[in-house]
N, C-alpha and C. Protein backbone atom coordinates (compact mmCIF):
# COMPACT_ATOMS: atom_id res chain seq x y z
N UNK A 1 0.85 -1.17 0.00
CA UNK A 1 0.00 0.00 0.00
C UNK A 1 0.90 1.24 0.00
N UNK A 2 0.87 1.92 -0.73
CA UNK A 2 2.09 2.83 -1.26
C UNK A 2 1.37 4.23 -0.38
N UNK A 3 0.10 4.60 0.15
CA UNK A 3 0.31 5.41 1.03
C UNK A 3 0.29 5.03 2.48
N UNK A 4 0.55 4.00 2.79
CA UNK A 4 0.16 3.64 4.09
C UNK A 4 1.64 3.22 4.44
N UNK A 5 2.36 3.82 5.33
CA UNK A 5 4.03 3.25 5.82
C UNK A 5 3.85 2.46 7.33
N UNK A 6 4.57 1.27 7.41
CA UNK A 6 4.50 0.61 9.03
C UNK A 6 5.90 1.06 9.24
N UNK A 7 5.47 1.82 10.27
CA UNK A 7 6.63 1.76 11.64
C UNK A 7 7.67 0.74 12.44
N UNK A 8 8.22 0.62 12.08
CA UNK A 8 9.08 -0.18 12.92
C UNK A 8 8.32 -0.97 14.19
N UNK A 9 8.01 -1.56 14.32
CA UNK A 9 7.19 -1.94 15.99
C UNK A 9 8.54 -2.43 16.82
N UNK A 10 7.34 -1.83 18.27
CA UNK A 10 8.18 -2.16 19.14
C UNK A 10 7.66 -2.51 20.05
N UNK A 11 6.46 -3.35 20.11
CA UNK A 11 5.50 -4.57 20.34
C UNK A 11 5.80 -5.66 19.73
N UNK A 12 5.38 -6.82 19.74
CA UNK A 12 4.88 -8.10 19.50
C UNK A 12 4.34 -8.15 18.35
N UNK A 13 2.75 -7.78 18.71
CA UNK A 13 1.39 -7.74 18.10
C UNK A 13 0.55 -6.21 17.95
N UNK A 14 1.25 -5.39 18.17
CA UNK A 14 0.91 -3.95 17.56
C UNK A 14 1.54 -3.25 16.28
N UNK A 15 1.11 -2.87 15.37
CA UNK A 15 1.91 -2.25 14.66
C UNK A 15 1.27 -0.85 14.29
N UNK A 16 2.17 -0.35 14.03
CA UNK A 16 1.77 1.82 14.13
C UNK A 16 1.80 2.10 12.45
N UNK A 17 0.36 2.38 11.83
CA UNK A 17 0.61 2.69 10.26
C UNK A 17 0.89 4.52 10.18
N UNK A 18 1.68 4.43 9.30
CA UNK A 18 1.56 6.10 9.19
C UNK A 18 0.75 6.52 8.18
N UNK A 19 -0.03 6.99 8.38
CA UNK A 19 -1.56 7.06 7.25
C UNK A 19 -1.73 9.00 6.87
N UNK A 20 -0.58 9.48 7.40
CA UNK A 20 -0.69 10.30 7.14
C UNK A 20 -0.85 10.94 5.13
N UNK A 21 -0.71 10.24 4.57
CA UNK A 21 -0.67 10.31 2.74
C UNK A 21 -2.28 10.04 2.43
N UNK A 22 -2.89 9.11 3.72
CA UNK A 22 -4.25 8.89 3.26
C UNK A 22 -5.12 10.05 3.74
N UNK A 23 -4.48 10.53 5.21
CA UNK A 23 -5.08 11.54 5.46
C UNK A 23 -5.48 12.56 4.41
N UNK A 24 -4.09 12.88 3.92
CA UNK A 24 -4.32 14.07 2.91
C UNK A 24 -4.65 14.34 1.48
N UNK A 25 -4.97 12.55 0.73
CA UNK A 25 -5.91 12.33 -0.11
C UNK A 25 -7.19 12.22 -0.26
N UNK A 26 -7.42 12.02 0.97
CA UNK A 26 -8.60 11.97 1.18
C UNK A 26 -9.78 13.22 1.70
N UNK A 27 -8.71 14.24 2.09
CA UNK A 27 -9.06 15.89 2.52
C UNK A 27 -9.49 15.53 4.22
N UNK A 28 -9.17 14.00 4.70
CA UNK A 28 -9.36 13.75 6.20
C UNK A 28 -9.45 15.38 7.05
N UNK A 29 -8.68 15.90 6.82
CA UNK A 29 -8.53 16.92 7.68
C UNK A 29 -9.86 17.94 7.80
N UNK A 30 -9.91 18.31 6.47
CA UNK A 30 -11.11 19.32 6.12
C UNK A 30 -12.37 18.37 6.58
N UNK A 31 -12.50 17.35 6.36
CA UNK A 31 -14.01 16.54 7.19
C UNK A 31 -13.76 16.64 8.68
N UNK A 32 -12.72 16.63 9.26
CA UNK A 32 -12.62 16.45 10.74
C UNK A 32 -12.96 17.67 11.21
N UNK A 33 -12.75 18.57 10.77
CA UNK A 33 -13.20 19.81 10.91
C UNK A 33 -14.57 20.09 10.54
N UNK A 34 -15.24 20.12 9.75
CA UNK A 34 -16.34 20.24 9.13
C UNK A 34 -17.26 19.13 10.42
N UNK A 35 -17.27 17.99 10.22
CA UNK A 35 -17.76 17.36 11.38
C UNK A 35 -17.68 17.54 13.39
N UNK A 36 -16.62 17.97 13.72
CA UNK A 36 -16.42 18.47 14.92
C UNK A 36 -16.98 19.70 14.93
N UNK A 37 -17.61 20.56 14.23
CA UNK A 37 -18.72 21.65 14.56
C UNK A 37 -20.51 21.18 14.59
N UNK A 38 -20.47 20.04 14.31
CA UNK A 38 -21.85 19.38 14.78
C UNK A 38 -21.84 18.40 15.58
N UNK A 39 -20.21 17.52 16.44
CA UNK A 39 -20.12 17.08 17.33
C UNK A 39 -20.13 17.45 18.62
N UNK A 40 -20.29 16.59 19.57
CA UNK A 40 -20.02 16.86 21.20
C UNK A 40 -18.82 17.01 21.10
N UNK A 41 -17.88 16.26 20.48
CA UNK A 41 -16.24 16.16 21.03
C UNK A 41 -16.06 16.10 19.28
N UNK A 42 -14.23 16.84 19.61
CA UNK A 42 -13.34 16.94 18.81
C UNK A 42 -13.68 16.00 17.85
N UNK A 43 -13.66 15.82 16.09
CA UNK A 43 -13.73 14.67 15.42
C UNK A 43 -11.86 14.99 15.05
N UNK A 44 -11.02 13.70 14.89
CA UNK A 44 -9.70 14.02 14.22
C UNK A 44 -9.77 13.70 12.82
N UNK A 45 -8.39 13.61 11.91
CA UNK A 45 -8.51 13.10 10.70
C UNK A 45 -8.28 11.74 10.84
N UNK A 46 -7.90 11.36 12.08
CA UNK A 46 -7.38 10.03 12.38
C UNK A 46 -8.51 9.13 12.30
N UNK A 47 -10.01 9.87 12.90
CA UNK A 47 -11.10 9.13 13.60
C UNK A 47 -11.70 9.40 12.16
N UNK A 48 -11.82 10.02 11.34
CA UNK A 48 -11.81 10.04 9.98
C UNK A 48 -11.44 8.97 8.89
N UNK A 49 -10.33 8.98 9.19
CA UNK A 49 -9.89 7.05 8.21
C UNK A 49 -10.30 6.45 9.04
N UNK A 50 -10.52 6.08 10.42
CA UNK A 50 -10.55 4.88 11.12
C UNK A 50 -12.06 4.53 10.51
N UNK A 51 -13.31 5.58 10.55
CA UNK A 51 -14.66 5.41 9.79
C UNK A 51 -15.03 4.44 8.71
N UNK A 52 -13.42 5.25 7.63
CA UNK A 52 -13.44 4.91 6.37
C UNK A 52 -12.87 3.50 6.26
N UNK A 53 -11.80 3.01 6.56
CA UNK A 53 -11.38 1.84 6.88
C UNK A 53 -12.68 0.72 7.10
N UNK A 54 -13.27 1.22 8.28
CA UNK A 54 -14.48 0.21 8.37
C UNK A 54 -15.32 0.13 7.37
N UNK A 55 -16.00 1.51 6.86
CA UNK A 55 -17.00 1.28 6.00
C UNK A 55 -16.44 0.73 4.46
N UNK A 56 -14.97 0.77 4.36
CA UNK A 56 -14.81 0.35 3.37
C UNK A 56 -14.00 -0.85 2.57
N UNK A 57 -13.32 -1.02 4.30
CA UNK A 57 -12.41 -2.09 4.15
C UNK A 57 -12.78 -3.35 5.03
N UNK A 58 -13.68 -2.93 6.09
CA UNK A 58 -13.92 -3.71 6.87
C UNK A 58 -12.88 -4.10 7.74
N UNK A 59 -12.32 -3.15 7.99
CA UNK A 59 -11.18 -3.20 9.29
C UNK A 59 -11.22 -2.46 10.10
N UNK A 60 -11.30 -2.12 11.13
CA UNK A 60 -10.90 -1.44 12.27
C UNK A 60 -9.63 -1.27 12.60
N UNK A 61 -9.62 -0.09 12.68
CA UNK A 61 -8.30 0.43 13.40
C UNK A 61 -8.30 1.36 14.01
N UNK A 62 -7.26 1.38 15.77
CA UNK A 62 -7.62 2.68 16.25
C UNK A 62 -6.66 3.83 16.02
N UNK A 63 -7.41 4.98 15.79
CA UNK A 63 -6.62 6.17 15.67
C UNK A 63 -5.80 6.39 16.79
N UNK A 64 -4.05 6.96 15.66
CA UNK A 64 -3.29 7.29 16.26
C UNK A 64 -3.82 8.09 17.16
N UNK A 65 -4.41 9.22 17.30
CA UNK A 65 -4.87 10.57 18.33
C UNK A 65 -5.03 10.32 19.42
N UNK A 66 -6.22 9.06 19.39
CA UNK A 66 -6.25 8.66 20.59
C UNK A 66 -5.18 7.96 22.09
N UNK A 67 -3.72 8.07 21.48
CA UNK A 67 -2.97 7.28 22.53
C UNK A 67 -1.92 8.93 22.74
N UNK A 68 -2.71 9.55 22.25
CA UNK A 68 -1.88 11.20 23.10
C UNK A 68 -1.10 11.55 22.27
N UNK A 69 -0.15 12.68 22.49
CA UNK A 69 0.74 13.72 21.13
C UNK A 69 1.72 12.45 20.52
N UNK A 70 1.52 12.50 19.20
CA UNK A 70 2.75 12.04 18.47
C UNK A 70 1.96 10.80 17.91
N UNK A 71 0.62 10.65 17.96
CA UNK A 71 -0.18 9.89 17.28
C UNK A 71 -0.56 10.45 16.53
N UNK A 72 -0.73 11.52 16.10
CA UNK A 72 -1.38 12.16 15.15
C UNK A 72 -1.21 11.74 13.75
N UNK A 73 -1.74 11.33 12.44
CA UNK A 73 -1.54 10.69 10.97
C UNK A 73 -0.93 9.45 11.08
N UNK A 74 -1.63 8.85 12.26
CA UNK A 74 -1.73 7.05 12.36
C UNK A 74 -2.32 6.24 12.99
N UNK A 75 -2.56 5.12 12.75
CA UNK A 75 -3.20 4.44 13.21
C UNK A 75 -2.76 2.88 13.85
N UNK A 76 -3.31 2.52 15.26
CA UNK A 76 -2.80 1.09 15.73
C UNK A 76 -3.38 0.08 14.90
N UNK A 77 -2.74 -0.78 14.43
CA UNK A 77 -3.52 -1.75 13.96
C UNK A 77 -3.03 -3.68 14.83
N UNK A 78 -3.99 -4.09 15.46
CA UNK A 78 -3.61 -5.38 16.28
C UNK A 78 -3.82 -6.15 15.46
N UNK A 79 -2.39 -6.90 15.59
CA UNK A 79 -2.18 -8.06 14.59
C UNK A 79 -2.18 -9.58 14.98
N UNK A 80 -2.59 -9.90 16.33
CA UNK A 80 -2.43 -11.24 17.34
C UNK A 80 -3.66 -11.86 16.84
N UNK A 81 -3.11 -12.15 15.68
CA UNK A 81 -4.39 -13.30 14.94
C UNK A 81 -3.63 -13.90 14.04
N UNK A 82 -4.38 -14.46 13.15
CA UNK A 82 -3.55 -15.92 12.73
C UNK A 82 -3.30 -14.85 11.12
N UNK A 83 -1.83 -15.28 10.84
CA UNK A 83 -1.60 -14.85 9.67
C UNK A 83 -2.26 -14.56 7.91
N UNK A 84 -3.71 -15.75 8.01
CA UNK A 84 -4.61 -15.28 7.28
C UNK A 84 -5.53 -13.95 6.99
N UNK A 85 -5.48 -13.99 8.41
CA UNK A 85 -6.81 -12.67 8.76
C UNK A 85 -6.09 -11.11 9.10
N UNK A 86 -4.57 -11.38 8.64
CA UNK A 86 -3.91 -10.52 9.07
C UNK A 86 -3.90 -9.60 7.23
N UNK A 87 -3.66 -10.71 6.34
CA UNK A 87 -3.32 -10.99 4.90
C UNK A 87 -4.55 -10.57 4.38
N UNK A 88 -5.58 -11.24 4.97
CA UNK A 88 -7.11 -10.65 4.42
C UNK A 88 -7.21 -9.40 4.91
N UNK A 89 -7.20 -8.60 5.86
CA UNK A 89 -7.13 -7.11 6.38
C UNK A 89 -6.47 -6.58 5.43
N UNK A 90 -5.15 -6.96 5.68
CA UNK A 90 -4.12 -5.74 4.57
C UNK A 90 -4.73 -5.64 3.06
N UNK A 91 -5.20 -7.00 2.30
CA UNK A 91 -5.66 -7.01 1.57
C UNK A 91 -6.94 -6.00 0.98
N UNK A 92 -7.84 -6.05 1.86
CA UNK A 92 -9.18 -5.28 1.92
C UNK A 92 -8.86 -3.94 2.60
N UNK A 93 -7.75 -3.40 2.81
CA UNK A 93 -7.23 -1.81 2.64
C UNK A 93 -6.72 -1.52 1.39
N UNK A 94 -5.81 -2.23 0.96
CA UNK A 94 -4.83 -2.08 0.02
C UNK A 94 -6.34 -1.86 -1.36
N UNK A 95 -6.97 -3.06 -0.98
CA UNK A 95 -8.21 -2.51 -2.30
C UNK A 95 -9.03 -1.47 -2.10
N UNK A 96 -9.15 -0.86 -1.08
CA UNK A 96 -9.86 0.11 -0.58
C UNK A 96 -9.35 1.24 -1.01
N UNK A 97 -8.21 1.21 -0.68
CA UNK A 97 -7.38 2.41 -1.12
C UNK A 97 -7.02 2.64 -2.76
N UNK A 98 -7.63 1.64 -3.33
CA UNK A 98 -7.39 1.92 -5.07
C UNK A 98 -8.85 2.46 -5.50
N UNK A 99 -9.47 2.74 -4.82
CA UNK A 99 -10.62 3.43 -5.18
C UNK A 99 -10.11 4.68 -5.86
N UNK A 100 -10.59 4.87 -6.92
CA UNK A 100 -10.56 6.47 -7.52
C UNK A 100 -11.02 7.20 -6.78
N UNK A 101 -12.44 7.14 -5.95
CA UNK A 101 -13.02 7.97 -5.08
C UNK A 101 -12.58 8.07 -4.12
N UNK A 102 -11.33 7.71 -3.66
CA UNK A 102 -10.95 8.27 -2.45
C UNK A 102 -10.41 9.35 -1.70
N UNK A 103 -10.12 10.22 -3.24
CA UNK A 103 -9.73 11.92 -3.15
C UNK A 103 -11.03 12.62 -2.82
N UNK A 104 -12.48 12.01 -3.41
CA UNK A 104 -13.23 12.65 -3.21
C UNK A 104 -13.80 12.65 -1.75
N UNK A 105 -14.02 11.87 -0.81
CA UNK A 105 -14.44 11.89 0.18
C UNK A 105 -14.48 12.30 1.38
C-alpha cells in the first residue's frame, strides 16, 4: 500500500501505520473539521480514516490521536491473529485504497 508506511514496531502484536498520505488524499482533515462543529467532542482526521477503513475495508483500526501527542496521521492496527486474517485485512485496505473515489471523500 504505497500510502500507508509501518513503523518499525516495538511490540509483538501492535503495529503503528503512518496514514498520514491517506489523510491528505482523502481531505481527512477538512471533514474532521467540518464534522467536529456538529459534534459533542473533537472529530480528528485520524477518527476520519478509522470510519473509512471500516466502511470500506472492513477493518478497524484505532486512531493514532487517541494514545496522546505524536499519534497524530496514524493508526494502531492489532495483529495477534492468525496470519490469514492478518493478509485478508491488509488485503481489503490495500483494495480500498485503489478506489478512484478516495480523493473525493
Amino acid at each position: 500500500m504505497p500510502l500507508v508506511k509501518c513503523v518499525r514496531p516495538q511490540g509483538t502484536y501492535l503495529a503503528w501505520l503512518d496514514v498520514r498520505e491517506v489523510i491528505e488524499k482523502m481531505g481527512a482533515k477538512q471533514r474532521a473539521a467540518e464534522l467536529s462543529k456538529t459534534s459533542a467532542k473533537p472529530v480528528t482526521p485520524e477518527m476520519v480514516v478509522e470510519r473509512w477503513f471500516v466502511q470500506h475495508a472492513k477493518v478497524h483500526l484505532n486512531a493514532g490521536s487517541t494514545y496522546g501527542t505524536g499519534g497524530e496521521g496514524h493508526m494502531r492496527m492489532n495483529i495477534a491473529t492468525s496470519r490469514k486474517l492478518v493478509e485478508l485485512a491488509l488485503t481489503n485496505m490495500a483494495n480500498a485504497l485503489r478506489n478512484p473515489q478516495l480523493a473525493t471523500m
